[in-house]
PDB file of N, CA and C in Angstrom:
ATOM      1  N   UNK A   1      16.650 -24.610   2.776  1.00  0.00           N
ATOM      2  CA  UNK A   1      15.535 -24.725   3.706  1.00  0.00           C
ATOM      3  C   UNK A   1      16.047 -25.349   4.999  1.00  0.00           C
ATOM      4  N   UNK A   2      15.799 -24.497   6.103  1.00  0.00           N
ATOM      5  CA  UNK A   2      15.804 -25.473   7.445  1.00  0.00           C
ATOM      6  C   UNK A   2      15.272 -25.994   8.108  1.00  0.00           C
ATOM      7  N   UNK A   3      15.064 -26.945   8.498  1.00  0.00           N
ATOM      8  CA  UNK A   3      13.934 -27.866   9.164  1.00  0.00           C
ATOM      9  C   UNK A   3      14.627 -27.863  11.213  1.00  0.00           C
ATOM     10  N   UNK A   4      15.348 -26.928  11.129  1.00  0.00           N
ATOM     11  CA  UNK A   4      15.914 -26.710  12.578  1.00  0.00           C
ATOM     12  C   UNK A   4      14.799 -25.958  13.378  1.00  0.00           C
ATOM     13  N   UNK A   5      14.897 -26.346  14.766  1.00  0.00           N
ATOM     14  CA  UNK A   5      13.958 -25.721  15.314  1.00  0.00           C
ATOM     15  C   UNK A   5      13.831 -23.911  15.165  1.00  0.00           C
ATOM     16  N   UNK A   6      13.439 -22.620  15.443  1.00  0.00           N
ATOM     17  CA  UNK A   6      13.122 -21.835  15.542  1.00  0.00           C
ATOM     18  C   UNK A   6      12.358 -21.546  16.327  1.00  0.00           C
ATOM     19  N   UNK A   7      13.324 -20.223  17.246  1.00  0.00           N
ATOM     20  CA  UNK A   7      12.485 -19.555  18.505  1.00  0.00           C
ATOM     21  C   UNK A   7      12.267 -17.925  18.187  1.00  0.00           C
ATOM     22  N   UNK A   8      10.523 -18.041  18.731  1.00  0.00           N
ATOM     23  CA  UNK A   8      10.057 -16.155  18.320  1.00  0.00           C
ATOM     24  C   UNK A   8       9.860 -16.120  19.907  1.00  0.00           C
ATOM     25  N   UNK A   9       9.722 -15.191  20.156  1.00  0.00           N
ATOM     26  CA  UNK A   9       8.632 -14.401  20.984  1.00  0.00           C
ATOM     27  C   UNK A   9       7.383 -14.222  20.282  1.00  0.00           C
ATOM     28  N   UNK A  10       7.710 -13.839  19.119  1.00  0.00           N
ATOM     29  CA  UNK A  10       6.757 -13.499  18.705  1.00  0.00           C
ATOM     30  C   UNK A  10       6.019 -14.179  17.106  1.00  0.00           C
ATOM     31  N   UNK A  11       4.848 -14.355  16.700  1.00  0.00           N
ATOM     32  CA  UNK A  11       4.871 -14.896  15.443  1.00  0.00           C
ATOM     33  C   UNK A  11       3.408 -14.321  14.886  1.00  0.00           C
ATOM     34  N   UNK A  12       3.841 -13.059  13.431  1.00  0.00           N
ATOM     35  CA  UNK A  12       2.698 -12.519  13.156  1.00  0.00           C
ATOM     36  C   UNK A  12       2.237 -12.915  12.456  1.00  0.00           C
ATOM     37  N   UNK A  13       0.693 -13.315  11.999  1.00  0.00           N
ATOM     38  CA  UNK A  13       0.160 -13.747  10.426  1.00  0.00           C
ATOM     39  C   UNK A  13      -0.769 -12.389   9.995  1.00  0.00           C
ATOM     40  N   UNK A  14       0.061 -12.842   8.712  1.00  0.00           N
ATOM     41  CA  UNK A  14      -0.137 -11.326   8.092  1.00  0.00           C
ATOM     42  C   UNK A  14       0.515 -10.107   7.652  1.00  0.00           C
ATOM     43  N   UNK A  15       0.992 -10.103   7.035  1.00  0.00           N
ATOM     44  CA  UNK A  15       2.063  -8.591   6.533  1.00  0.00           C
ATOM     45  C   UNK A  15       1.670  -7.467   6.012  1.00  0.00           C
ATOM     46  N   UNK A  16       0.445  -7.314   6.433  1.00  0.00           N
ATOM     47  CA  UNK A  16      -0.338  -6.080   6.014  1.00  0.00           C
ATOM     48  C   UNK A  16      -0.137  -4.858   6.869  1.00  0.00           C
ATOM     49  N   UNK A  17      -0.866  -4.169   6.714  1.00  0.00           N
ATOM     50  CA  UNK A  17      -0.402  -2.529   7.752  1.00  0.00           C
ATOM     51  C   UNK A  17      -0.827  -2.996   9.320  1.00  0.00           C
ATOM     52  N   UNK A  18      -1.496  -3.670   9.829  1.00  0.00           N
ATOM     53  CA  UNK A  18      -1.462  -3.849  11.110  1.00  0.00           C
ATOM     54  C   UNK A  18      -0.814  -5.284  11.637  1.00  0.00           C
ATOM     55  N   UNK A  19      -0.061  -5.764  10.413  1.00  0.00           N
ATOM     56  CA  UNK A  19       0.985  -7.118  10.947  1.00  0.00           C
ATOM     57  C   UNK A  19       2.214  -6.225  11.503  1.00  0.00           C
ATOM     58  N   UNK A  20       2.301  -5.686   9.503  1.00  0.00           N
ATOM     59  CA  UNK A  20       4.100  -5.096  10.068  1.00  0.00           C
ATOM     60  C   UNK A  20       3.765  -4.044  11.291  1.00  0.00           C
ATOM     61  N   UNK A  21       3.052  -3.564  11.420  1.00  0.00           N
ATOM     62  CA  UNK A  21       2.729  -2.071  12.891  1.00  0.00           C
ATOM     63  C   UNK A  21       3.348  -2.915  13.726  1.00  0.00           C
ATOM     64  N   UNK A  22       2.295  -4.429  14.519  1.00  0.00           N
ATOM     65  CA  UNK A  22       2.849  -5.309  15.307  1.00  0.00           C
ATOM     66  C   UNK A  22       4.641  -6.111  15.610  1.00  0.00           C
ATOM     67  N   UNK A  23       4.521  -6.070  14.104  1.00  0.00           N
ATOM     68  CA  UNK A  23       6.129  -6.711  14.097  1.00  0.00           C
ATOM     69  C   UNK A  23       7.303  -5.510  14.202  1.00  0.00           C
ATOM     70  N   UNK A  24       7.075  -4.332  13.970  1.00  0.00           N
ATOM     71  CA  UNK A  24       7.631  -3.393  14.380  1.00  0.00           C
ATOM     72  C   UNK A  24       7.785  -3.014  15.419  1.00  0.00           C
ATOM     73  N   UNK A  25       6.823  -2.800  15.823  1.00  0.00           N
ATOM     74  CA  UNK A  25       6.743  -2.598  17.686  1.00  0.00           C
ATOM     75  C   UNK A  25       7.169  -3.472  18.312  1.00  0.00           C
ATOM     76  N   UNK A  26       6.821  -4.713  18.019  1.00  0.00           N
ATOM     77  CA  UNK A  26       7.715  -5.949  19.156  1.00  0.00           C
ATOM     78  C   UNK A  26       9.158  -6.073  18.932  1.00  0.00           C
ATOM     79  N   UNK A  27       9.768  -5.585  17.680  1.00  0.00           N
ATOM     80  CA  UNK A  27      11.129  -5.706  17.335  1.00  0.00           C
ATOM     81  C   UNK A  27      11.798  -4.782  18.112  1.00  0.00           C
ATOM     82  N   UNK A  28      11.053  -3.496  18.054  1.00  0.00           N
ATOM     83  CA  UNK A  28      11.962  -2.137  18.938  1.00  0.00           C
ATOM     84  C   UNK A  28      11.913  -2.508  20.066  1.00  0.00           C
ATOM     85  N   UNK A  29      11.251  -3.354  20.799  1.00  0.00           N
ATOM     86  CA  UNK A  29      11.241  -3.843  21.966  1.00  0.00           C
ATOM     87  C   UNK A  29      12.185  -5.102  22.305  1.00  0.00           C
ATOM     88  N   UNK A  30      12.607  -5.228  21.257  1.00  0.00           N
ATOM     89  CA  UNK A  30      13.409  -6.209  21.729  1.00  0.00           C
ATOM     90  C   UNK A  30      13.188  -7.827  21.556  1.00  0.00           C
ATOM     91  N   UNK A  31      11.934  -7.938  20.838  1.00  0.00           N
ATOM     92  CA  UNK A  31      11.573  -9.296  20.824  1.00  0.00           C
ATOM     93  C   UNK A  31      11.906  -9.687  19.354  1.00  0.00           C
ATOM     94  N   UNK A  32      12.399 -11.731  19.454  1.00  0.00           N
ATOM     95  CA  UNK A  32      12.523 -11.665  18.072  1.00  0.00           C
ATOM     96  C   UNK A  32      10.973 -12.061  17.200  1.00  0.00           C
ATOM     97  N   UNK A  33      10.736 -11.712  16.278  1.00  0.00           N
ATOM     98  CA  UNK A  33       9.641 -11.889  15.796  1.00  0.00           C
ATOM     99  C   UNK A  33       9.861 -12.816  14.085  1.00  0.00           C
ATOM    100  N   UNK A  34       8.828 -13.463  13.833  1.00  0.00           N
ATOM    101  CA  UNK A  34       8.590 -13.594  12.805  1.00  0.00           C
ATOM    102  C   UNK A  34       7.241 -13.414  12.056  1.00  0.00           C
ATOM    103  N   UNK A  35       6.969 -13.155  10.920  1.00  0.00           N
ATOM    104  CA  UNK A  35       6.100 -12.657  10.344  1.00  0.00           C
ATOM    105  C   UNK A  35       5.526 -13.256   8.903  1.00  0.00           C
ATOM    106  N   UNK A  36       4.526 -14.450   8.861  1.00  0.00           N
ATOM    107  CA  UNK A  36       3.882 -14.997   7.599  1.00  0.00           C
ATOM    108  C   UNK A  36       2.861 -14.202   6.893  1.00  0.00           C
ATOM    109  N   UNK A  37       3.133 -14.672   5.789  1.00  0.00           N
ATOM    110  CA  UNK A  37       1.810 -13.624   4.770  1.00  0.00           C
ATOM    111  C   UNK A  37       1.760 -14.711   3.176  1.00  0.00           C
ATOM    112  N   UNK A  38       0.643 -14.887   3.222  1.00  0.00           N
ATOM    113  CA  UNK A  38       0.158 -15.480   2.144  1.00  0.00           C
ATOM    114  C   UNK A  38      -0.407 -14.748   0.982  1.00  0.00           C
ATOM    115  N   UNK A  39      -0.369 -14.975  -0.067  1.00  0.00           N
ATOM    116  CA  UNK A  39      -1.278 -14.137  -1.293  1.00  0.00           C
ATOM    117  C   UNK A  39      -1.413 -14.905  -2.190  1.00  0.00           C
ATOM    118  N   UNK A  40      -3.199 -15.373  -2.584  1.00  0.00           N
ATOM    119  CA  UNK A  40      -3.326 -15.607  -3.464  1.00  0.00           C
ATOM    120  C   UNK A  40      -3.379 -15.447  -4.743  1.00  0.00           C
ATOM    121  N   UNK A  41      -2.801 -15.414  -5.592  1.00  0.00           N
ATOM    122  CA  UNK A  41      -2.909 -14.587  -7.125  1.00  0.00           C
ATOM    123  C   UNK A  41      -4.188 -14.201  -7.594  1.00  0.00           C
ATOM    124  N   UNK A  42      -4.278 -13.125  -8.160  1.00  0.00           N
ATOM    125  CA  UNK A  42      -5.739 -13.180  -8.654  1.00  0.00           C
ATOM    126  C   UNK A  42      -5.888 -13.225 -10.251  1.00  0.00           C
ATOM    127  N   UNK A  43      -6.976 -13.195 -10.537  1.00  0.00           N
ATOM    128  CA  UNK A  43      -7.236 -14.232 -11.256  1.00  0.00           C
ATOM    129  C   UNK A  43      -6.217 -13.421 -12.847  1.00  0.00           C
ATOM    130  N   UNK A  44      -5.405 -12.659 -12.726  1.00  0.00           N
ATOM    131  CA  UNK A  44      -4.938 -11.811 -13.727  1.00  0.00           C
ATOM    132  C   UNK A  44      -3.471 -12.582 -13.534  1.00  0.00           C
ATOM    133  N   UNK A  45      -2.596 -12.898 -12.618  1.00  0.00           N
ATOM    134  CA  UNK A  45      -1.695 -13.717 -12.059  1.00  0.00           C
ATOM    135  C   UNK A  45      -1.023 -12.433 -11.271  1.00  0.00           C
ATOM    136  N   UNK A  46      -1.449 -11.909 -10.758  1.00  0.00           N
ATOM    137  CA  UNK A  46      -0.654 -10.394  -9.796  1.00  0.00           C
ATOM    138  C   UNK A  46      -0.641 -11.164  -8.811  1.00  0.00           C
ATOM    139  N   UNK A  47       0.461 -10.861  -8.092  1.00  0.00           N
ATOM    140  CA  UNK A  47       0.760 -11.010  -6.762  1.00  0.00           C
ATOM    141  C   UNK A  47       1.524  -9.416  -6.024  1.00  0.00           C
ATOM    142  N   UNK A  48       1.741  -9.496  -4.790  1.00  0.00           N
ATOM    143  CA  UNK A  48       2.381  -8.297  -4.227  1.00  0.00           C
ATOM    144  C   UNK A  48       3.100  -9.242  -3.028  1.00  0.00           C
ATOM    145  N   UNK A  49       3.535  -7.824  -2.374  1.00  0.00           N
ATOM    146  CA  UNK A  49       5.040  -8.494  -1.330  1.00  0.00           C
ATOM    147  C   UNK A  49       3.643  -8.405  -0.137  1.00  0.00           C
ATOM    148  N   UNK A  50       4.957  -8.082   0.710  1.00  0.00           N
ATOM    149  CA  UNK A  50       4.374  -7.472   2.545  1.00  0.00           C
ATOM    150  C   UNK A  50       3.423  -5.924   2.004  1.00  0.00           C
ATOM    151  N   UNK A  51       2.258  -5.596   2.922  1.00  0.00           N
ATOM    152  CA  UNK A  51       2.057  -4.257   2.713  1.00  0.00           C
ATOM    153  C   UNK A  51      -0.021  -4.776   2.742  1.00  0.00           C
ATOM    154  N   UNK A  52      -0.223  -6.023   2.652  1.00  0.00           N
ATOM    155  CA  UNK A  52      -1.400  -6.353   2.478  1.00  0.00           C
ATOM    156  C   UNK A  52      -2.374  -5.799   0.958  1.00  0.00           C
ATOM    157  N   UNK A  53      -3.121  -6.065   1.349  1.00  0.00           N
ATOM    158  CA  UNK A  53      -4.515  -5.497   0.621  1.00  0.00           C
ATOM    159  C   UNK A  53      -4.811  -4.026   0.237  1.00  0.00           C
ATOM    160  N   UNK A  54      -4.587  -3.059   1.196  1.00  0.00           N
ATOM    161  CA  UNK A  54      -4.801  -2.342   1.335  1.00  0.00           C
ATOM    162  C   UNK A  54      -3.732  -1.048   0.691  1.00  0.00           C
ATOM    163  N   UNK A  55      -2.664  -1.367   1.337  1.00  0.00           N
ATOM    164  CA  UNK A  55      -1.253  -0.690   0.193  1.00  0.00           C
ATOM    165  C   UNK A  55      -1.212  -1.022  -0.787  1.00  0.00           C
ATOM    166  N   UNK A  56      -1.727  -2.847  -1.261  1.00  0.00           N
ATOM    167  CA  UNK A  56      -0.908  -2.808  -2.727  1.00  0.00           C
ATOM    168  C   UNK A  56      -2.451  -2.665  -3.664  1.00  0.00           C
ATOM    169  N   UNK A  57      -3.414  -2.879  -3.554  1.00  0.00           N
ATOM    170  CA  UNK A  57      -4.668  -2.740  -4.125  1.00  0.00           C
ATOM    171  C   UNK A  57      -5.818  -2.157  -3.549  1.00  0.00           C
ATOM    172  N   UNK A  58      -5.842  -1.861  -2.122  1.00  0.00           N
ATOM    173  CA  UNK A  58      -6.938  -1.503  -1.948  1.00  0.00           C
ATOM    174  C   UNK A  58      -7.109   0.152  -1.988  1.00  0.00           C
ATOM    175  N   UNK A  59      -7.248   0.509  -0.479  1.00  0.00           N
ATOM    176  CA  UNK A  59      -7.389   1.904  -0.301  1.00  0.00           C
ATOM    177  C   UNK A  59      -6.569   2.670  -0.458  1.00  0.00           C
ATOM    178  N   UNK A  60      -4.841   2.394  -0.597  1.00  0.00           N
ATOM    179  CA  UNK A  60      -3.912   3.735  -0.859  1.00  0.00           C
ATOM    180  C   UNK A  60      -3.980   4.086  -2.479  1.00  0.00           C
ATOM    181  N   UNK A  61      -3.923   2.187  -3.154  1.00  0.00           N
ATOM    182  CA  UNK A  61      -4.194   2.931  -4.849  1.00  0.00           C
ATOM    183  C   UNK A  61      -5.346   3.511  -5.104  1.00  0.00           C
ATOM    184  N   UNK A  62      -6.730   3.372  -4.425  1.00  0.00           N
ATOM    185  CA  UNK A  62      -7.807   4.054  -4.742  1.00  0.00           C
ATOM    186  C   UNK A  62      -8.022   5.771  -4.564  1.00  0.00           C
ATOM    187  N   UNK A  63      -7.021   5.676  -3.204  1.00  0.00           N
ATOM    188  CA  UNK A  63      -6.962   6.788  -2.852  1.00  0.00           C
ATOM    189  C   UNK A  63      -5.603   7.877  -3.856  1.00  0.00           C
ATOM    190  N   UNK A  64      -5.077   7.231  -4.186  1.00  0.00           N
ATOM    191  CA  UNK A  64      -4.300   7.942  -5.191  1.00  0.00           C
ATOM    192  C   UNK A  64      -4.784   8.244  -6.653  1.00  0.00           C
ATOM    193  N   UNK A  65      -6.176   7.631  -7.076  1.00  0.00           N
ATOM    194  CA  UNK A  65      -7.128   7.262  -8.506  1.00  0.00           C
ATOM    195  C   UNK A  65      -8.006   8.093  -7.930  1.00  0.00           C
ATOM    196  N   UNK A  66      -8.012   8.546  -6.653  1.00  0.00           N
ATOM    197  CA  UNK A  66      -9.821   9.458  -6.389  1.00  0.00           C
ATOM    198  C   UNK A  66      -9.224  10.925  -6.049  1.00  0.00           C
ATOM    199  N   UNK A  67      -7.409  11.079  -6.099  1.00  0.00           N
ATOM    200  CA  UNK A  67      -6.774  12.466  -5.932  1.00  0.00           C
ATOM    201  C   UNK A  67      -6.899  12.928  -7.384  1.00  0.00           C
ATOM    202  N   UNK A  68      -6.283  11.933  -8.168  1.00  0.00           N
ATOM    203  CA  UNK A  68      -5.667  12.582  -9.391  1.00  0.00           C
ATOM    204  C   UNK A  68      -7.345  12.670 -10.421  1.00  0.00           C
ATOM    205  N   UNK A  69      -8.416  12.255  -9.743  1.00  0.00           N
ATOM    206  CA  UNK A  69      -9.726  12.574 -10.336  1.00  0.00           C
ATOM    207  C   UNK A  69      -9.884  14.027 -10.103  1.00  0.00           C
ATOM    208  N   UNK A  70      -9.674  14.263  -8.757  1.00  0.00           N
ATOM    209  CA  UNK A  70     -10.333  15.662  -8.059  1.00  0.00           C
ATOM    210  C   UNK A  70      -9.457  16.732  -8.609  1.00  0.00           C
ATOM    211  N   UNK A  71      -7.852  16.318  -9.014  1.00  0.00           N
ATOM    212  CA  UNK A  71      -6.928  16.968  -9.111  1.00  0.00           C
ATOM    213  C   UNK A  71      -7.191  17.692 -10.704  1.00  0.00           C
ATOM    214  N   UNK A  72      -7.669  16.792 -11.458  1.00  0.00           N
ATOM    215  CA  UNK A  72      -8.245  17.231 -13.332  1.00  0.00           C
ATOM    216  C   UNK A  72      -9.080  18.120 -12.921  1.00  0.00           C
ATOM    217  N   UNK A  73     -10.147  17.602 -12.390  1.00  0.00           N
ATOM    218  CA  UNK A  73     -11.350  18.582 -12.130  1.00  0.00           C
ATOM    219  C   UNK A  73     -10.887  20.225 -11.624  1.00  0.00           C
ATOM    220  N   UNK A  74     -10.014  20.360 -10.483  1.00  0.00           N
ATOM    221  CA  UNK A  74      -9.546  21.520 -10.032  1.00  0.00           C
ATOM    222  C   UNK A  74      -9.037  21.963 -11.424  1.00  0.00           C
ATOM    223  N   UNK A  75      -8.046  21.327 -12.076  1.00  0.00           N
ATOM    224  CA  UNK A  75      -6.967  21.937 -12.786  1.00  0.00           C
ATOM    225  C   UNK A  75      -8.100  22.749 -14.082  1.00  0.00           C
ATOM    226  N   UNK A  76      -9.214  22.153 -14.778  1.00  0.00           N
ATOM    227  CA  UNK A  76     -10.218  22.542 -15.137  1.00  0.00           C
ATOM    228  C   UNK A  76     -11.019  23.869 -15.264  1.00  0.00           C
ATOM    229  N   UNK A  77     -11.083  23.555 -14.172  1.00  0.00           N
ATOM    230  CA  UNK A  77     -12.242  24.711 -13.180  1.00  0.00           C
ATOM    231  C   UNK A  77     -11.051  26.145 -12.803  1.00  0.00           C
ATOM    232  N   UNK A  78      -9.770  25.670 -12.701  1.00  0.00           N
ATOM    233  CA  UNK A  78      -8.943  26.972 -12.399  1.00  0.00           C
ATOM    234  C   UNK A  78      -8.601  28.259 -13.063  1.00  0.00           C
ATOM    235  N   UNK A  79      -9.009  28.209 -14.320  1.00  0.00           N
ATOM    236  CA  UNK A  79      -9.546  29.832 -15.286  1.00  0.00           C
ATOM    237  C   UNK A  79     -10.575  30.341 -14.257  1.00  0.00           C
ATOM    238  N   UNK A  80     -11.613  29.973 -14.220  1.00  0.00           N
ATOM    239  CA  UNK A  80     -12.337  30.522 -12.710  1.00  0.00           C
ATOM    240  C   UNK A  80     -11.903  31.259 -11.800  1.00  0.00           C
ATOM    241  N   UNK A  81     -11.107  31.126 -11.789  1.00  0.00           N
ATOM    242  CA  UNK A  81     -10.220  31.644 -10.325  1.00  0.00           C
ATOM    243  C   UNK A  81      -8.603  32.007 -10.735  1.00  0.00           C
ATOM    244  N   UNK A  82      -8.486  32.624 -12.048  1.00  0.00           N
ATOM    245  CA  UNK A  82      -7.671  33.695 -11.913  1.00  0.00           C
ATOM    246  C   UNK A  82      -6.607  33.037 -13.063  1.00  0.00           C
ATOM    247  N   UNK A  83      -6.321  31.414 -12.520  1.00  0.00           N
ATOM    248  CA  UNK A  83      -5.163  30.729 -13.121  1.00  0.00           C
ATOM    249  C   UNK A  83      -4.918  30.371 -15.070  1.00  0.00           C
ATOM    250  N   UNK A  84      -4.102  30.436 -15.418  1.00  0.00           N
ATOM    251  CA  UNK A  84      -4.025  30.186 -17.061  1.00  0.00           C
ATOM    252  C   UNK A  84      -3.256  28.722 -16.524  1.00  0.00           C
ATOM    253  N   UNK A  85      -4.182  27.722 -17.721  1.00  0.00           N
ATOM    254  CA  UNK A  85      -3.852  26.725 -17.439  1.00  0.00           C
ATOM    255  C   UNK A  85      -3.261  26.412 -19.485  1.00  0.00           C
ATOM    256  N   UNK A  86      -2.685  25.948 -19.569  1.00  0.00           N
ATOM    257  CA  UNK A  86      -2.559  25.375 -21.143  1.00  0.00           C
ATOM    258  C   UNK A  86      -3.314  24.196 -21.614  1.00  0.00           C
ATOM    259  N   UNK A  87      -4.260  24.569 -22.936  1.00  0.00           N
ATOM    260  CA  UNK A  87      -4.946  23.619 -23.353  1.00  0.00           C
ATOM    261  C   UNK A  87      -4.415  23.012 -24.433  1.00  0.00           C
ATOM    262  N   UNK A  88      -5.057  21.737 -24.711  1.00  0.00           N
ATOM    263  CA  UNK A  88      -6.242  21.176 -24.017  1.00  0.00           C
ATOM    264  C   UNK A  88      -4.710  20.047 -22.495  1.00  0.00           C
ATOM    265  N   UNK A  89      -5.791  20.249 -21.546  1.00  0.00           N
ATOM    266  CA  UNK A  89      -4.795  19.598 -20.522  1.00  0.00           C
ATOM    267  C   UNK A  89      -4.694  18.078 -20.770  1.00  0.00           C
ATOM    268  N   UNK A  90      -3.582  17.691 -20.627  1.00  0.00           N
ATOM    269  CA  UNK A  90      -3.037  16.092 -21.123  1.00  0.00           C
ATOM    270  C   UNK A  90      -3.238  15.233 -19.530  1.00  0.00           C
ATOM    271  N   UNK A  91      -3.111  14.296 -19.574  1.00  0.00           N
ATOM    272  CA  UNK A  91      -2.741  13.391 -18.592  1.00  0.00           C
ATOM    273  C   UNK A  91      -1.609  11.921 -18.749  1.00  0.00           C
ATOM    274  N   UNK A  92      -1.068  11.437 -18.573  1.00  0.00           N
ATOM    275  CA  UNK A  92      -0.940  10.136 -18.592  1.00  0.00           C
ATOM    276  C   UNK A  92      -0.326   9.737 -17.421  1.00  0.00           C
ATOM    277  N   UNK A  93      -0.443   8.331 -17.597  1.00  0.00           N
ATOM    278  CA  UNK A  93      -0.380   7.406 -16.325  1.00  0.00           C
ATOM    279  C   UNK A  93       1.029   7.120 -16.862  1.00  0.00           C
TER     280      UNK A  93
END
């Protein structure tokens, strides 16, 4: 640990998709940056890195749980429309 001073230009809170955007952009520019991010565990003891809320639990995993919903349903419904699918269709995670 260093207790020496430290110089940013820049200093982001937050490592979520619009920290790192920020800390990216000021880096290609040339500035030095640093970047804090806190996470509280929840109540299961999960934690995640940089990437926020939103990459590691929110909207990209939801959005990957509301594809592979729509994606059964198509695969389903596709005798309808011409395709041989093999039954009964499996899934796993």
């Amino acid at each position: 640990l260093s207790t020496g001073q430290q110089d940013y230009d820049l200093l982001v809170i937050g490592g979520g998709s619009g920290g790192l955007a920020c800390a990216k952009e000021a880096a290609q520019l040339g500035r030095k940056v640093a970047v804090v991010d806190y996470v509280e565990p929840s109540p299961q003891g999960t934690k995640w890195g940089l990437g926020g809320t939103c990459v590691n639990v929110g909207c990209i995993p939801k959005k990957l749980m509301h594809q592979a919903a729509l994606l059964g349903g198509m695969i389903q419904d596709a005798h309808h429309y011409g395709w041989e699918v093999a039954q009964p269709i499996r899934h796993d995670w």
